[in-house]
Protein backbone atom coordinates (compact mmCIF):
# COMPACT_ATOMS: atom_id res chain seq x y z
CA UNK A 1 0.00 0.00 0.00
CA UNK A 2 1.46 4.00 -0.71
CA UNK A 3 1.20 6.91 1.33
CA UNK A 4 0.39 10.04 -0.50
CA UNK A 5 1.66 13.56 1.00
CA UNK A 6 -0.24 16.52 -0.21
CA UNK A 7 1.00 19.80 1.29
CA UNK A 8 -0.60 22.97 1.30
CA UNK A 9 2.53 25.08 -0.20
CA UNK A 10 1.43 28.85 0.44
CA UNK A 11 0.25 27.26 3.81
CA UNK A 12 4.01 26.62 4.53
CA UNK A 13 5.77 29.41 2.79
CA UNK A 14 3.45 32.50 4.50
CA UNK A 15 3.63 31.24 7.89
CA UNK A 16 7.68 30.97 7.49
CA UNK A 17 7.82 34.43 5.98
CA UNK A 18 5.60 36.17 8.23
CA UNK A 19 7.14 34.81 11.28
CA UNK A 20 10.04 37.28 10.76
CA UNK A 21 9.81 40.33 11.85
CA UNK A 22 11.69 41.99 9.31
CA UNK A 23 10.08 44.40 6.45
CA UNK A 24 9.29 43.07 3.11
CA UNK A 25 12.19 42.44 1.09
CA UNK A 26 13.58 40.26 -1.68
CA UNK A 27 16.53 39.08 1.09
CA UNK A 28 13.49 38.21 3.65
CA UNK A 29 11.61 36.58 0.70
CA UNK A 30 14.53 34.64 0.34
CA UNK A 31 15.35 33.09 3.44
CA UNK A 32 11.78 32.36 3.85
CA UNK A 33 12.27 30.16 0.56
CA UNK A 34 15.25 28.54 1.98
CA UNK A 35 13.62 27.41 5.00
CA UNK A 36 10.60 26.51 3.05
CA UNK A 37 12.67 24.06 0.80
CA UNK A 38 14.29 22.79 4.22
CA UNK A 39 10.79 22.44 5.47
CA UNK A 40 9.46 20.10 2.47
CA UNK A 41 12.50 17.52 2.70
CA UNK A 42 11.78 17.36 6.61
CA UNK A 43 8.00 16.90 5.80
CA UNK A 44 9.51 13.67 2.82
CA UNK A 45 11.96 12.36 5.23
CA UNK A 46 9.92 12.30 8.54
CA UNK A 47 6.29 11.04 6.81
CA UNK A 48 8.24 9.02 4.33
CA UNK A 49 5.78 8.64 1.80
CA UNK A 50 5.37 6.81 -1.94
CA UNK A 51 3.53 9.67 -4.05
CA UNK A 52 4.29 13.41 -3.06
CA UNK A 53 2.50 16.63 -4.54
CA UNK A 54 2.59 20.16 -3.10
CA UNK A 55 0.24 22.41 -4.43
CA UNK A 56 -0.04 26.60 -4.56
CA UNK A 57 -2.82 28.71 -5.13
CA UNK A 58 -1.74 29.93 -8.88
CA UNK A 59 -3.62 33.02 -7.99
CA UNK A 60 -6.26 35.72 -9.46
CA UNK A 61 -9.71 34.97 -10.34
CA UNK A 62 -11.19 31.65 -8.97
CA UNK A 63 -14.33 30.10 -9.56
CA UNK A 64 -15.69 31.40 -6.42
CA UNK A 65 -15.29 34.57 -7.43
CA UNK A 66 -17.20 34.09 -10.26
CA UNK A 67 -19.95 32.85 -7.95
CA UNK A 68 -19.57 35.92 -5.30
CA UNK A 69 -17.34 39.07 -6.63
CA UNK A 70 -16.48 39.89 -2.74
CA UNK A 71 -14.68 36.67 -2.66
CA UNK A 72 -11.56 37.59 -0.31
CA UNK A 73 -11.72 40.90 -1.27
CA UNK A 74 -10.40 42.08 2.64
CA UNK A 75 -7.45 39.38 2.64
CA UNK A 76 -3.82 40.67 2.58
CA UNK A 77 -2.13 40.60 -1.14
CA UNK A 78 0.77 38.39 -1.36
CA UNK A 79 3.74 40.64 -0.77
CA UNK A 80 5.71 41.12 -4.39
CA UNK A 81 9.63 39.83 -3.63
CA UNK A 82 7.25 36.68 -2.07
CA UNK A 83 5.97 36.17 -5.18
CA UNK A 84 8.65 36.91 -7.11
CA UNK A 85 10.34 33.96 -5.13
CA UNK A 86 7.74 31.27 -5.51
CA UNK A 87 9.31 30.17 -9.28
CA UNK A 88 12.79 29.24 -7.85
CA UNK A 89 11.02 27.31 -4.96
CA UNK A 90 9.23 25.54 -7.47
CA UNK A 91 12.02 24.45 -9.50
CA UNK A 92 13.87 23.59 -6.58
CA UNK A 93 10.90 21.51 -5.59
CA UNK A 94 10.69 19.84 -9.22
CA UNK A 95 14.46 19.29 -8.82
CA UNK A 96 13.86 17.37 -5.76
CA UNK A 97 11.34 15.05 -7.14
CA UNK A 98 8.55 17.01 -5.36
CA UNK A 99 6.01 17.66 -8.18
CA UNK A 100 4.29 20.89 -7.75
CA UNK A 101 0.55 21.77 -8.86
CA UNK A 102 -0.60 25.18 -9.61
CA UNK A 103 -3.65 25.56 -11.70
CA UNK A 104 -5.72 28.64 -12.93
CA UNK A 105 -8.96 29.61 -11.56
CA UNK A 106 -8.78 26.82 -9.13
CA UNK A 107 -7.53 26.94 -5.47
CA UNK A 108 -4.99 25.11 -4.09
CA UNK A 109 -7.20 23.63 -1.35
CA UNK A 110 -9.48 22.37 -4.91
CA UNK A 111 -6.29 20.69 -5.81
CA UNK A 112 -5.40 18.96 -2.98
CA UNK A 113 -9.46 17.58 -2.50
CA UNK A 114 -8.77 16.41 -6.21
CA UNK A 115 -5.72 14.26 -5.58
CA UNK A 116 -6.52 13.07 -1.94
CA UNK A 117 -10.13 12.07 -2.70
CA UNK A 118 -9.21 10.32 -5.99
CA UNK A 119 -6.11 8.60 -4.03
CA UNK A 120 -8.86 6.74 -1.28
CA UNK A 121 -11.45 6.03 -3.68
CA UNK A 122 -9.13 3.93 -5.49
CA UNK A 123 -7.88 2.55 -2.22
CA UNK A 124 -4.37 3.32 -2.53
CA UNK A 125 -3.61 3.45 1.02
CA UNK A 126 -2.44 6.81 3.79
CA UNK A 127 -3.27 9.82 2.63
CA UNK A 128 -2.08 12.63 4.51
CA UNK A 129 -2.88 17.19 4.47
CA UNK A 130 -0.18 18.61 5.68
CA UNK A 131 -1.92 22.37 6.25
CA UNK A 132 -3.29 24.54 9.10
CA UNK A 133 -6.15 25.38 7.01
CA UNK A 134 -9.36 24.58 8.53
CA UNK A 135 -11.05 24.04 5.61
CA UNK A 136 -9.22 20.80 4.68
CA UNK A 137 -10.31 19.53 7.33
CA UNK A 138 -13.30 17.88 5.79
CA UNK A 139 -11.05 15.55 4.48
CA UNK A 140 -10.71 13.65 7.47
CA UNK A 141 -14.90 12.44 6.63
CA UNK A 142 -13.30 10.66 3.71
CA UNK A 143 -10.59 9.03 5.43
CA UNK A 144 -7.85 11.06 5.42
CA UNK A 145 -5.31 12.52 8.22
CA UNK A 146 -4.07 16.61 8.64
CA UNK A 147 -0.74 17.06 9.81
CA UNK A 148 0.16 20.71 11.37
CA UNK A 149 4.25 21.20 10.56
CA UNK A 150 4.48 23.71 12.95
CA UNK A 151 3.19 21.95 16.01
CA UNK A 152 4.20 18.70 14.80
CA UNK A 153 0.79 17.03 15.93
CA UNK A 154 -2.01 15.21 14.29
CA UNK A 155 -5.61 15.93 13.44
CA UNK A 156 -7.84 13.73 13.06
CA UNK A 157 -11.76 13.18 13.84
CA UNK A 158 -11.27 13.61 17.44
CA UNK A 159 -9.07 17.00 17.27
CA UNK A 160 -11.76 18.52 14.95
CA UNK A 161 -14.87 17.21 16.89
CA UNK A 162 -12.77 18.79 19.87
CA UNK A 163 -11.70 22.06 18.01
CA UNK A 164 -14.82 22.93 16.63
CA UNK A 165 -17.83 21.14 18.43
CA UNK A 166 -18.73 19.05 15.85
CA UNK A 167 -17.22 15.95 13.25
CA UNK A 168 -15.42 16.31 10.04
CA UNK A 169 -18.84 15.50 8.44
CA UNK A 170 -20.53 18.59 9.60
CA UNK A 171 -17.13 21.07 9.12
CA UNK A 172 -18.31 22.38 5.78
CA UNK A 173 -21.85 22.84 6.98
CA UNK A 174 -20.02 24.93 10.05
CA UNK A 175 -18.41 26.61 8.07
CA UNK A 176 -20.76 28.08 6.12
CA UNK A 177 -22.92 28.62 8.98
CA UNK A 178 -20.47 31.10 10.81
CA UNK A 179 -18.73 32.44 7.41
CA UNK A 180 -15.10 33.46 7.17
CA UNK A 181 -14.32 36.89 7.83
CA UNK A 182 -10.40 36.50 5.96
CA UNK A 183 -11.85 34.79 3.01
CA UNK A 184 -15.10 37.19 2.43
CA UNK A 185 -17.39 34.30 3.15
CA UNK A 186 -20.82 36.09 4.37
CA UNK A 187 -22.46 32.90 6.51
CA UNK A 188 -25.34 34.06 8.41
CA UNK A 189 -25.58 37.39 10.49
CA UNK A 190 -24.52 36.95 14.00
CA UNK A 191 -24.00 33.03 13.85
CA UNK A 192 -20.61 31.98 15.40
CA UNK A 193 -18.91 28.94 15.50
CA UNK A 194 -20.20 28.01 18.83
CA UNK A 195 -23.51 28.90 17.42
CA UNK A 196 -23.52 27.27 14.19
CA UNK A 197 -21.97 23.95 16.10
CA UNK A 198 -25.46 24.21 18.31
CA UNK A 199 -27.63 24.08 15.84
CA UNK A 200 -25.81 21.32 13.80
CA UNK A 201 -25.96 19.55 17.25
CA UNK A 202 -29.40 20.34 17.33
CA UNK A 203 -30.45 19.89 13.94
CA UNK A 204 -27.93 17.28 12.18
CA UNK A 205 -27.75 19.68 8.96
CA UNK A 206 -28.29 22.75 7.39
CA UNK A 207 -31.46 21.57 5.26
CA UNK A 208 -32.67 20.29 8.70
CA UNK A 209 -31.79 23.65 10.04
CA UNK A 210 -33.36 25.88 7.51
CA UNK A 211 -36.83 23.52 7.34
CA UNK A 212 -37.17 24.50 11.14
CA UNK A 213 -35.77 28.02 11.19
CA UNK A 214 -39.88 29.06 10.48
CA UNK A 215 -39.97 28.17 13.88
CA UNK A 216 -37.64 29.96 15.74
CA UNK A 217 -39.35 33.41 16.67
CA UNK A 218 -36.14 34.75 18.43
CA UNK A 219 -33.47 36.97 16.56
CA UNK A 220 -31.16 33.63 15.44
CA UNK A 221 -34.50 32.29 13.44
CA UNK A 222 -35.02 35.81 11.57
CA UNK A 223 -31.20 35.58 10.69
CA UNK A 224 -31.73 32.46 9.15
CA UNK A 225 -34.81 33.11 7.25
CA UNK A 226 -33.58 36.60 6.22
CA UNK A 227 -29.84 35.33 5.35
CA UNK A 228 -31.04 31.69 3.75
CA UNK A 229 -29.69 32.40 -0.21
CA UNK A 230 -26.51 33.82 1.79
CA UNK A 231 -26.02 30.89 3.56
CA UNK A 232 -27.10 28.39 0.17
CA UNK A 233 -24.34 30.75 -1.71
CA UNK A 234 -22.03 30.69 1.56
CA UNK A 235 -22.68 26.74 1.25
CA UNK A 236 -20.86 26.63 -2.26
CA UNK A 237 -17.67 28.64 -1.40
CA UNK A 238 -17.04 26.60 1.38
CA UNK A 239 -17.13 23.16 -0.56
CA UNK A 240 -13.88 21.84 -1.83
CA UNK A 241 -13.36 21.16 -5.85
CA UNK A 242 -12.82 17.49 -6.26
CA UNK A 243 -12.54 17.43 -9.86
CA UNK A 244 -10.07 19.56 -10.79
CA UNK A 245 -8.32 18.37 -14.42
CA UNK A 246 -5.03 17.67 -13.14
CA UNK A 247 -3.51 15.98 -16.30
CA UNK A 248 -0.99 14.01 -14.27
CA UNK A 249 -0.48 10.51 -13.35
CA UNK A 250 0.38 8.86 -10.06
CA UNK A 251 3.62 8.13 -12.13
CA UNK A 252 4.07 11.88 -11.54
CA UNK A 253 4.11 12.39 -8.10
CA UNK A 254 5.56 8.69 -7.61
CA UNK A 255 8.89 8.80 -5.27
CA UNK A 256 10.53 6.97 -7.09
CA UNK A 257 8.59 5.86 -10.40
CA UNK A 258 6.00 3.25 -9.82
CA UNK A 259 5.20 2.83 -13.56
CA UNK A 260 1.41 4.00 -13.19
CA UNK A 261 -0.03 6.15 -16.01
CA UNK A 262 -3.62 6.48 -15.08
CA UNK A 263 -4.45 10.17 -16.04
CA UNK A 264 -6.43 12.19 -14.31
């Protein structure tokens, strides 16, 4: 059986470079991609796996801005000697065997859904996130694990049951519940996490939810009600892209070559 590592490259990369205090700069851009690079060989040496991708938002227009033009519209841009960086980290990633996916109008979060969804179906063996993103957390429903780099610690049902008050079956349904403030995601007015994990307690789902919210005659029910195509639309952005046209092969992100060629 293989073990396929997916890792959430901008995931890495930001969190090294913004740990520095030090003002933007092409030298702090740098050293970021240095320890970035060191940080991908510790990630293939310690996890050891058989098929390796990492995967970067290629950036611009998505799809989900094409569904809701507010789409991240508040988040921070991508500093410019960052970005001018990422193409050397990539070729030192192809260099090392570590085959990186970028694709237009897609996120990278789409990307890694794609490959780690297509990887269990076909039974292939561990798959494994390696992000802090909350959102790829849904994963876990389908079997596989998130590992955080930089508190070297696993998530798994448990930690996100514990985290956010309900299972990895329910996270997208959370999260589009309480919205996302960073990525422009609207949820419903004045629903929280702790909130939106009570009524999926309550409820089991947001259909269930919104076929009782006629109900509620407090403030939380008018919300609903008044905010249902928000949440519907908020419901959408929140769901991860599983089939993303990668037009690789598991040959591709094979360490070493395992002679596959199914394309997909």
């Amino acid at each position: 059986m293989g073990k396929l590592l997916a890792i959430d490259g901008l995931n890495i990369v930001r969190r090294i470079y913004e740990a520095s205090p030090e003002p933007d700069s092409l030298e702090k851009a740098e050293t970021a991609m240095r320890f970035s690079l060191a940080a991908f060989h510790k990630l293939r040496h310690e996890h050891a796996p058989t098929h390796m991708a990492a995967a970067f938002d290629f950036g611009g227009r998505t799809w989900r801005h094409d569904l809701y033009e507010r789409y991240r519209e508040h988040r921070s841009p991508m500093p410019d000697a960052l970005r001018q960086s990422l193409s050397k980290l990539y070729s030192d990633l192809n260099q090392a065997g570590i085959h990186v996916l970028c694709i237009p109008e897609v996120e990278a979060d789409d990307v890694i859904a794609t490959v780690i969804l297509r990887w269990l179906a076909q039974g292939r063996g561990e798959a494994i996130v390696v992000s802090t993103d909350k959102d790829l957390h849904v994963l876990i429903a389908q079997g596989a694990l998130v590992w955080d780099h930089f508190k070297n610690e696993w998530h798994d049902s448990a930690w996100v049951k514990n985290k956010f008050g309900v299972p990895p079956e329910q996270l997208a349904e959370l999260l589009a519940l309480m919205g996302d403030a960073v990525d422009g995601i609207p949820g419903v007015s004045k629903v929280g996490m702790k909130t939106a994990a009570k009524l999926l307690q309550s409820y089991g789902s947001i259909e269930a939810i919104m076929a009782g919210a006629g109900i509620l005659k407090n403030t939380l029910g008018e919300n609903l009600r008044k905010d249902a195509a928000v949440l519907a639309m908020s419901r959408q952005l929140v769901t991860l892209k599983a089939d993303v046209p990668l037009g690789i092969t598991w040959n591709t992100l094979a360490l070493p070559q395992d002679g596959e060629h199914e394309r997909f």
